[in-house]
Protein backbone atom coordinates (compact mmCIF):
# COMPACT_ATOMS: atom_id res chain seq x y z
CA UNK A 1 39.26 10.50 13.92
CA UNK A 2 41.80 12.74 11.96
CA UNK A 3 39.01 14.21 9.78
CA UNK A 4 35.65 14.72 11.86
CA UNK A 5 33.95 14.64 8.33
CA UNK A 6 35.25 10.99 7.59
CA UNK A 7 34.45 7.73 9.35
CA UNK A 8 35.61 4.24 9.47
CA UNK A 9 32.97 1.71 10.67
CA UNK A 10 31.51 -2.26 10.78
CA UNK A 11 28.01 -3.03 10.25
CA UNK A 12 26.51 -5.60 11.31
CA UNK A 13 23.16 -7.01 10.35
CA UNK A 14 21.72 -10.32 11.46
CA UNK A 15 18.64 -10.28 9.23
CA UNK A 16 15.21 -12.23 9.80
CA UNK A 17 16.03 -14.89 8.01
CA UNK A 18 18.59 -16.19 10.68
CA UNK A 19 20.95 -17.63 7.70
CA UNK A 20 24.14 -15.75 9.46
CA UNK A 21 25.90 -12.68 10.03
CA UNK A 22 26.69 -9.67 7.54
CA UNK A 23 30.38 -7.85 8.49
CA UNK A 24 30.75 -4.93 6.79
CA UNK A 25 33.72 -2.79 6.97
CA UNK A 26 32.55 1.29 5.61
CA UNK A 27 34.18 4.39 5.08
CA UNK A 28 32.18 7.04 5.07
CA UNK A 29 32.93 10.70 4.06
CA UNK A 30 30.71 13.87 4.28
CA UNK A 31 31.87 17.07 2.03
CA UNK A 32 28.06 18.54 2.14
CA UNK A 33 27.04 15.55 0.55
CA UNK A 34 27.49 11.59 1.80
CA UNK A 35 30.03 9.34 -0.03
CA UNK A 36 30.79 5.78 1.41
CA UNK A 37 32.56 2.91 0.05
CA UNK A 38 32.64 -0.80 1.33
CA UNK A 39 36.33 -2.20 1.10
CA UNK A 40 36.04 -5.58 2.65
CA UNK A 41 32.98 -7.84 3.76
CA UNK A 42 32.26 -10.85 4.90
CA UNK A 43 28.86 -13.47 6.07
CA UNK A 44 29.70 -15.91 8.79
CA UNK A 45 27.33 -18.32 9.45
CA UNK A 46 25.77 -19.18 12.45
CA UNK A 47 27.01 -22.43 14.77
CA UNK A 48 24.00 -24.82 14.26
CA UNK A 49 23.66 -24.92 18.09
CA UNK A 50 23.23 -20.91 17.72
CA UNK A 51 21.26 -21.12 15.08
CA UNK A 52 18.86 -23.31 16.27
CA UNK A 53 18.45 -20.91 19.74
CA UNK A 54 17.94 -18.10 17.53
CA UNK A 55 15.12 -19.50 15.07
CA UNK A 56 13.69 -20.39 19.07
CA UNK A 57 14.20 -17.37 20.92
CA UNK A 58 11.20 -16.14 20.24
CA UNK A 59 9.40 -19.21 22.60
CA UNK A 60 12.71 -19.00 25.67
CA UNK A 61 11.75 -18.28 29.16
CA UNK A 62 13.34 -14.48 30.04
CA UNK A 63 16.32 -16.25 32.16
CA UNK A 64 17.35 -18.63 28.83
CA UNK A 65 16.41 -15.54 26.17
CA UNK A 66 18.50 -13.02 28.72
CA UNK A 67 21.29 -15.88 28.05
CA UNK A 68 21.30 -16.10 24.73
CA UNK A 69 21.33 -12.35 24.11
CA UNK A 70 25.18 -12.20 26.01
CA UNK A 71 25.60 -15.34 24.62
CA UNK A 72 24.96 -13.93 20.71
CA UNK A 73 26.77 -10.44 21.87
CA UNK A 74 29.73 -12.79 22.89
CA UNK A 75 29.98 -14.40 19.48
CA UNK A 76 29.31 -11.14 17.50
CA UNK A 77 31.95 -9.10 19.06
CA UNK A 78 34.74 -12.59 18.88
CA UNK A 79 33.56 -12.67 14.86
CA UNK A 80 34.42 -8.72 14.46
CA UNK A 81 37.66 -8.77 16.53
CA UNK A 82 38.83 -11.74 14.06
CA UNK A 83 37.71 -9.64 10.91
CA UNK A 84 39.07 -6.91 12.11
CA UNK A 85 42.70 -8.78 12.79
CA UNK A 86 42.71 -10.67 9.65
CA UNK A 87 42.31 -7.24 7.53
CA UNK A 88 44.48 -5.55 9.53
CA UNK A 89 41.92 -2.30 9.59
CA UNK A 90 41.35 0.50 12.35
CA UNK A 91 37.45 0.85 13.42
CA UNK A 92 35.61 3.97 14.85
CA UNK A 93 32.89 1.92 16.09
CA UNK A 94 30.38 -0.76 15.27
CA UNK A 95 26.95 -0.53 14.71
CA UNK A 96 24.50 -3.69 15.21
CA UNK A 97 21.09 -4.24 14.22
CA UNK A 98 20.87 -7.36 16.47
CA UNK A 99 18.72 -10.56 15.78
CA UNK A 100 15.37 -9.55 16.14
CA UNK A 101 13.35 -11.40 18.70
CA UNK A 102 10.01 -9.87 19.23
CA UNK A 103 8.20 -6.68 16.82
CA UNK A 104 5.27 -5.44 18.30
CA UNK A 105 5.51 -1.62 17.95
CA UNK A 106 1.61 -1.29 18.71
CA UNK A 107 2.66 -2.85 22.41
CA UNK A 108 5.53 -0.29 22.61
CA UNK A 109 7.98 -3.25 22.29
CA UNK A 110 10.49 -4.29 19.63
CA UNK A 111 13.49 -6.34 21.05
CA UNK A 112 16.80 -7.30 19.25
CA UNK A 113 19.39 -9.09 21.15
CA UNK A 114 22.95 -9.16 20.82
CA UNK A 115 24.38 -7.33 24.32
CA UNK A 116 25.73 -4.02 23.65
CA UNK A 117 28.63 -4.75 26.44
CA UNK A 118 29.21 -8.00 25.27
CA UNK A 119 30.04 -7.29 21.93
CA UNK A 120 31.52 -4.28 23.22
CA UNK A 121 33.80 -6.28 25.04
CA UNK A 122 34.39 -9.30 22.94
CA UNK A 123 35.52 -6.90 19.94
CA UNK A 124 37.52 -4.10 21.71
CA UNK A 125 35.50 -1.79 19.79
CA UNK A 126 32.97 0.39 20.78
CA UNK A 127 29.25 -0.36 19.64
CA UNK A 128 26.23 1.26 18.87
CA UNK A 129 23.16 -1.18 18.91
CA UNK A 130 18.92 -0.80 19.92
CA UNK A 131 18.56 1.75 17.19
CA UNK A 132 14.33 0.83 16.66
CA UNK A 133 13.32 1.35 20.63
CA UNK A 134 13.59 4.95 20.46
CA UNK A 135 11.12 5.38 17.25
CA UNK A 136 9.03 2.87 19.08
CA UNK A 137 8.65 4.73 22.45
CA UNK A 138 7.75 8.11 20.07
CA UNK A 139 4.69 6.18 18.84
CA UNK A 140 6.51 4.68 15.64
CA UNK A 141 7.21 1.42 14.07
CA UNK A 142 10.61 1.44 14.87
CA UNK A 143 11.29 0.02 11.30
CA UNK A 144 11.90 0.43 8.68
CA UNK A 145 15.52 2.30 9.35
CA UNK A 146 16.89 1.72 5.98
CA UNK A 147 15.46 4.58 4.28
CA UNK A 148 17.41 7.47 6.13
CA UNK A 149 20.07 5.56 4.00
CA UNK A 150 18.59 4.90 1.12
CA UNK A 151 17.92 8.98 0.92
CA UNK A 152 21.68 10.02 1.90
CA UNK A 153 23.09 7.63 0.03
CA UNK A 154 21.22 5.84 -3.04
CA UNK A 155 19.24 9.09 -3.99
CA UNK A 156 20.21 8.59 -7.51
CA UNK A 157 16.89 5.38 -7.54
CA UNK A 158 13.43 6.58 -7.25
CA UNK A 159 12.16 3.40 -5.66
CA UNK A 160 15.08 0.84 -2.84
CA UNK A 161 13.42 -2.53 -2.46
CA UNK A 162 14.95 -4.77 -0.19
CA UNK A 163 14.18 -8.54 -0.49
CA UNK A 164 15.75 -10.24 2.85
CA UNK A 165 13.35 -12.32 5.10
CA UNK A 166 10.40 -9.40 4.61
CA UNK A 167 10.22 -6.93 1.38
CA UNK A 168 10.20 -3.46 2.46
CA UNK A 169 10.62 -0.30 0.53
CA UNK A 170 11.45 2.98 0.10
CA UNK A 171 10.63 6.03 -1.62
CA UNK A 172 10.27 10.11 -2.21
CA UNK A 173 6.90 11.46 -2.41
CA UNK A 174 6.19 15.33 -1.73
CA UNK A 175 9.80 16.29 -0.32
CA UNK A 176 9.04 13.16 2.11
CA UNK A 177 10.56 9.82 2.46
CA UNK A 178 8.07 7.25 3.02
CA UNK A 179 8.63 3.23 3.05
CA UNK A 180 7.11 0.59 4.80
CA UNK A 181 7.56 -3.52 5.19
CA UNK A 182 4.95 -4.62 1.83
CA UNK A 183 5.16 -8.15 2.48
CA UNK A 184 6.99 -11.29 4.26
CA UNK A 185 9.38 -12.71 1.55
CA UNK A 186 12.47 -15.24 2.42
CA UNK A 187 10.91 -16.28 6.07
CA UNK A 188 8.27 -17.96 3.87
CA UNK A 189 10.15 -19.05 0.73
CA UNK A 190 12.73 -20.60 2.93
CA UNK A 191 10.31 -22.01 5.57
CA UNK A 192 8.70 -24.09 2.20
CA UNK A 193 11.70 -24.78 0.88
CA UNK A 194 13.33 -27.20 3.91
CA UNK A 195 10.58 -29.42 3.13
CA UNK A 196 12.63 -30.45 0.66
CA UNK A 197 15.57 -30.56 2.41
CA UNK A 198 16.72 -27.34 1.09
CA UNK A 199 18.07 -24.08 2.77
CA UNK A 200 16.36 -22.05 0.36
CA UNK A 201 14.79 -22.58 -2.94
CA UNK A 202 18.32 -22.04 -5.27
CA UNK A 203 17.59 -19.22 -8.21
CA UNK A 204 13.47 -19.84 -7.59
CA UNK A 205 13.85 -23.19 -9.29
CA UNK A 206 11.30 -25.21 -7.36
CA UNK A 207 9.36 -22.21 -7.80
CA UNK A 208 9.84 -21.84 -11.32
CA UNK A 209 8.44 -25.62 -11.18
CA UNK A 210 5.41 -24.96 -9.67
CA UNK A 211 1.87 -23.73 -10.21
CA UNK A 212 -0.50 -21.04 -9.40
CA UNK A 213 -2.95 -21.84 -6.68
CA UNK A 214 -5.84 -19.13 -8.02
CA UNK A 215 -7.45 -19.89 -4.22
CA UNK A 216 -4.82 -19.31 -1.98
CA UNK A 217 -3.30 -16.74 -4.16
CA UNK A 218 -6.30 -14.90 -4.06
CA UNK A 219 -6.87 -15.31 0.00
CA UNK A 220 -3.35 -14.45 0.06
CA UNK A 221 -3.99 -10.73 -1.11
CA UNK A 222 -6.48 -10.31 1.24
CA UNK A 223 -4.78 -10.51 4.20
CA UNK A 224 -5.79 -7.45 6.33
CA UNK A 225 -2.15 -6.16 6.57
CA UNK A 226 -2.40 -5.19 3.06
CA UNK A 227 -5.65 -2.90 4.16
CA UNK A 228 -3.21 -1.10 6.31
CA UNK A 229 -2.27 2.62 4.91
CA UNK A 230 0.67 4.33 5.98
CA UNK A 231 3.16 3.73 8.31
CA UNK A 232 3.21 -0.01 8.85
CA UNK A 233 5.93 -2.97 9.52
CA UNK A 234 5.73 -6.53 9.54
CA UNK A 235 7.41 -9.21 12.67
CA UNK A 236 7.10 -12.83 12.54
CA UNK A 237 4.12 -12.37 14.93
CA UNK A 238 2.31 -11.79 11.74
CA UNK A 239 3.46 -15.02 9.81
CA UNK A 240 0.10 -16.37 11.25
CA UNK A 241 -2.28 -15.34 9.13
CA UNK A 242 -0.41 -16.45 6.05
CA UNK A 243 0.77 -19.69 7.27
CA UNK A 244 -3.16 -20.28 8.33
CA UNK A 245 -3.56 -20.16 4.51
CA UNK A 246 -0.52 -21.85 3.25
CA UNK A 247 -1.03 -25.24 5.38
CA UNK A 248 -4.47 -25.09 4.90
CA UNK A 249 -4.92 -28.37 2.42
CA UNK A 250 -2.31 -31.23 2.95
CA UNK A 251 -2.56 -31.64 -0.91
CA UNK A 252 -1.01 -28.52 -1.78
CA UNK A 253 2.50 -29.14 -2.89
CA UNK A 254 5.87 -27.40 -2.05
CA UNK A 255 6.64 -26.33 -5.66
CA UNK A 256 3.04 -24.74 -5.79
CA UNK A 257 3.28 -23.25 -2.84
CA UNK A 258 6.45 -21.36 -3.35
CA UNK A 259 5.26 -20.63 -7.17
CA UNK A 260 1.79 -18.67 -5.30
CA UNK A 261 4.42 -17.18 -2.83
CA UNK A 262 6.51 -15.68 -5.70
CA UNK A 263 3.37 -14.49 -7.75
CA UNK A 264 1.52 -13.21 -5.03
CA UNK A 265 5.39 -11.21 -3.30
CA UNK A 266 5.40 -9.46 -7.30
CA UNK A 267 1.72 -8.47 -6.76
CA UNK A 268 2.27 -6.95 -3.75
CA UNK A 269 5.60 -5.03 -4.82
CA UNK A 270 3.80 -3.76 -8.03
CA UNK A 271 0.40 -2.71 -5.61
CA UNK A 272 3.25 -0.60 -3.51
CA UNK A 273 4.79 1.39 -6.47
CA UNK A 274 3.44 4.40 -8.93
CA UNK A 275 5.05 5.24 -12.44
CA UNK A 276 6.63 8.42 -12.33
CA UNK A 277 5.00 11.19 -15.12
CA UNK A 278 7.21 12.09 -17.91
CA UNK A 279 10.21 9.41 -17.17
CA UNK A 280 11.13 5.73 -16.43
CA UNK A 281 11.58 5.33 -12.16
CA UNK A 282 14.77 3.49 -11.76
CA UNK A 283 14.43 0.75 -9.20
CA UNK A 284 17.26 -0.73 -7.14
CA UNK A 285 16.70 -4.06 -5.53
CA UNK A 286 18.80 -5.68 -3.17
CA UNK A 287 18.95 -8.58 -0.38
CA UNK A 288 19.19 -12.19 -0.95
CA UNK A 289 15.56 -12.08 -3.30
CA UNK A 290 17.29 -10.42 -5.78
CA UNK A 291 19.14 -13.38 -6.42
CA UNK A 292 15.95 -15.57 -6.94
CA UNK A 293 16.29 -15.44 -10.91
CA UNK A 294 12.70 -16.64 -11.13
CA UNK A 295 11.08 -14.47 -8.82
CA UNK A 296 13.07 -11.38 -10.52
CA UNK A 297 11.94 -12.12 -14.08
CA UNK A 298 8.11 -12.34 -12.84
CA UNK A 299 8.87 -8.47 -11.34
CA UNK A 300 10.39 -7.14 -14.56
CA UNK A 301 7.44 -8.34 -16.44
CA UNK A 302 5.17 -7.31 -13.85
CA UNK A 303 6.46 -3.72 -13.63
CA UNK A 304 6.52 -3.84 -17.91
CA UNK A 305 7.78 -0.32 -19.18
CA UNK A 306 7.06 2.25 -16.44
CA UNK A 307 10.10 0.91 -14.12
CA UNK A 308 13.27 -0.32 -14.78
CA UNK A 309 15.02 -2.63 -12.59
CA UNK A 310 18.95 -0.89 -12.35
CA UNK A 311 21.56 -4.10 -12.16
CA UNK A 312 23.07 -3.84 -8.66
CA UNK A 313 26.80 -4.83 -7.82
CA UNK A 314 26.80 -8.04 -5.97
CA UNK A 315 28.58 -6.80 -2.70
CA UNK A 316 25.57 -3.77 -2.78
CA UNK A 317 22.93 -6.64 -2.95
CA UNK A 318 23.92 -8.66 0.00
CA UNK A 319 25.57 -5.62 2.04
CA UNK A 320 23.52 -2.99 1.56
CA UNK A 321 21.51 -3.49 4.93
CA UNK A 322 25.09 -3.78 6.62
CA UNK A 323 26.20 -0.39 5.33
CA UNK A 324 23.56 1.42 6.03
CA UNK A 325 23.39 0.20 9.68
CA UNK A 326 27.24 1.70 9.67
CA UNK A 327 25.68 4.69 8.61
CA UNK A 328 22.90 4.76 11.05
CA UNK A 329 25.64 4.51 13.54
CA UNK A 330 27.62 7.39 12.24
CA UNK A 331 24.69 9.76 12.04
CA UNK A 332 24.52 8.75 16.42
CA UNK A 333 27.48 9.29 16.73
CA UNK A 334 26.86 12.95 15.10
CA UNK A 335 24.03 13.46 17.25
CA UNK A 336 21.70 13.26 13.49
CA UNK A 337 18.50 12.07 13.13
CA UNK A 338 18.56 8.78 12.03
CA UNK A 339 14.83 7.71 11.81
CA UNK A 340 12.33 9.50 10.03
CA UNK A 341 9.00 9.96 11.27
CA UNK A 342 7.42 10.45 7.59
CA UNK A 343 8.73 6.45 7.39
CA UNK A 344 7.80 5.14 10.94
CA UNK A 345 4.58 7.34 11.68
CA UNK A 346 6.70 8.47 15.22
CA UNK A 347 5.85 11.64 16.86
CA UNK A 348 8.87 13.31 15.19
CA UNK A 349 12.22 12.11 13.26
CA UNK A 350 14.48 10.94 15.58
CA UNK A 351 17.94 9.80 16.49
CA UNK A 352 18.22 6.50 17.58
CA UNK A 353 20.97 3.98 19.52
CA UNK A 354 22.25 3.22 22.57
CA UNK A 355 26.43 3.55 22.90
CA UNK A 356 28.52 1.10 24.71
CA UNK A 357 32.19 1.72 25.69
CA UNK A 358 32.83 5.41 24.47
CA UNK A 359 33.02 8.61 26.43
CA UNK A 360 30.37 10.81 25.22
């Protein structure tokens, strides 16, 4: 590095929705305060055949999952290489979040694959990946990990909501940062929508189509998660008691269904957030929900005239969870915390990773 205060990274993020891979290429620069931009990008999606093992990995056998992790590492690290070659960039190191597999903090496991060396080796670049298992084995959550960047570097929002395939979010309150997964969110509106034959449900139009279901709506928000206070993260262990609900009655329809989804996600969102005394809180949202146009005009009107929802640049919307994974990797490789306990509940804040292919 010719300036130990500036940093030139990829991101990766292979989100829970399984739709394909975020590249993000990040400078970073620290002058007492963090600056970063995000010069080129890129999503590649997934092979089908990949695709379809991922969505599965969850139900392999340990030899065929233990596959499939060298197998996605392999692909990872041959998609960065080629980014990296076609815009002709230089790269300190790349951080993964990995496609998560298993989240089951309270059993002291959360698992992403995506093998370290693999990628390590398939790129030419070293990597920084397992950033949750740390938190995990300090008696956290291990998630969410957004927040440490959503404090360095969006500070300027009172509230970060991130709609990918669970809503999470992120906050200040009394000096701390707190945040927590508030609800599942594209792992159920996209699960609905390939019943009709669709990848997801395009600007919330089927939704928009739809109508409440007052029952399953309210059986919906009464799901014990939502009893839960403090730190707290969701997996898609705990899709079950919502699709228990959902496919309840064969007569509900698909448009209705995603309709309650959408109405009962801005109930949640709204339950998670306070109006700040004396001022309007700025809200940023971001992920591929802030795209659904329907879902986003129920929020606004939802949150009336105590927040206001700050228009996002496109490339912040669908790369924000990239970035900040580049940044999660830069504070490891500064030996920084990179998890806070105030977020995860862990016995203290933490710094979180494991390095492959660089001399410490």
């Amino acid at each position: 590095m010719d300036n130990p205060n500036t940093y030139k990274m990829i991101g990766l993020m292979s989100g829970t929705s399984g739709d394909g891979l975020d590249i993000a290429y990040c400078e970073f620069v620290f002058d007492g305060k963090w600056h970063y931009s995000i010069p080129t990008f890129e999503t590649v999606g997934f092979p089908e055949k990949l695709a379809k093992k991922l969505r599965k990995s969850h139900k392999l056998s340990g030899y065929k999952l233990s596959l499939l992790d060298v197998a996605f590492g392999k692909w990872m690290g041959e998609q960065v290489r080629s980014f990296v070659q076609k815009n002709k960039i230089q790269v300190n190191a790349v951080a993964s979040h990995g496609h998560t597999v298993f989240h089951q903090p309270e059993k002291g496991i959360s698992l992403q694959i995506g093998n370290g060396w693999a990628l390590h080796r398939y790129s030419g670049i070293p990597v920084i990946n397992d950033f949750r298992m740390l938190d995990v084995q300090l008696g956290g959550q291990g998630a969410p990990l957004v927040p440490i960047g959503d404090r360095l570097l969006f500070s300027e929002y009172d509230y970060c909501i991130n709609l990918g395939g669970i809503a999470n979010i992120s906050m200040e309150s009394a000096g701390l940062r707190i945040a927590f997964d508030i609800c599942p969110f594209n792992l159920l509106l996209n699960y609905f929508s390939e019943y009709r034959g669709l990848a997801f449900d395009k600007n919330g139009e089927l939704a928009r189509s739809g109508r409440l279901l007052p029952g399953v709506f309210k059986s919906l928000n009464k799901i014990s998660y939502y009893d839960i206070e403090g730190a707290k993260s969701l997996g898609r262990e705990d899709l079950i008691d919502f699709m228990e609900i959902l496919e309840g009655e064969d007569e509900y329809k698909v448009e209705n269904i995603l309709h309650t989804l959408v109405m009962h996600f801005v109930e949640q969102i709204k339950r998670s957030m306070k109006p700040i005394p004396s001022k309007k809180a700025s809200v940023l949202v971001t992920g591929g929900g802030a795209f659904n146009t329907f879902f986003m005009e129920k929020l606004e009107e939802a949150l009336n005239q105590e927040f206001e929802i700050i228009p996002a640049n496109p490339t912040i919307i669908n790369y924000k969870e990239a970035l900040i994974f580049a940044f999660l990797g830069v504070l490891k490789l500064r030996k920084e915390n990179n998890c806070l306990s105030s977020v995860t509940g862990a016995s203290k804040d933490n710094c979180g990773g494991t390095v492959f292919g660089m001399e410490n």
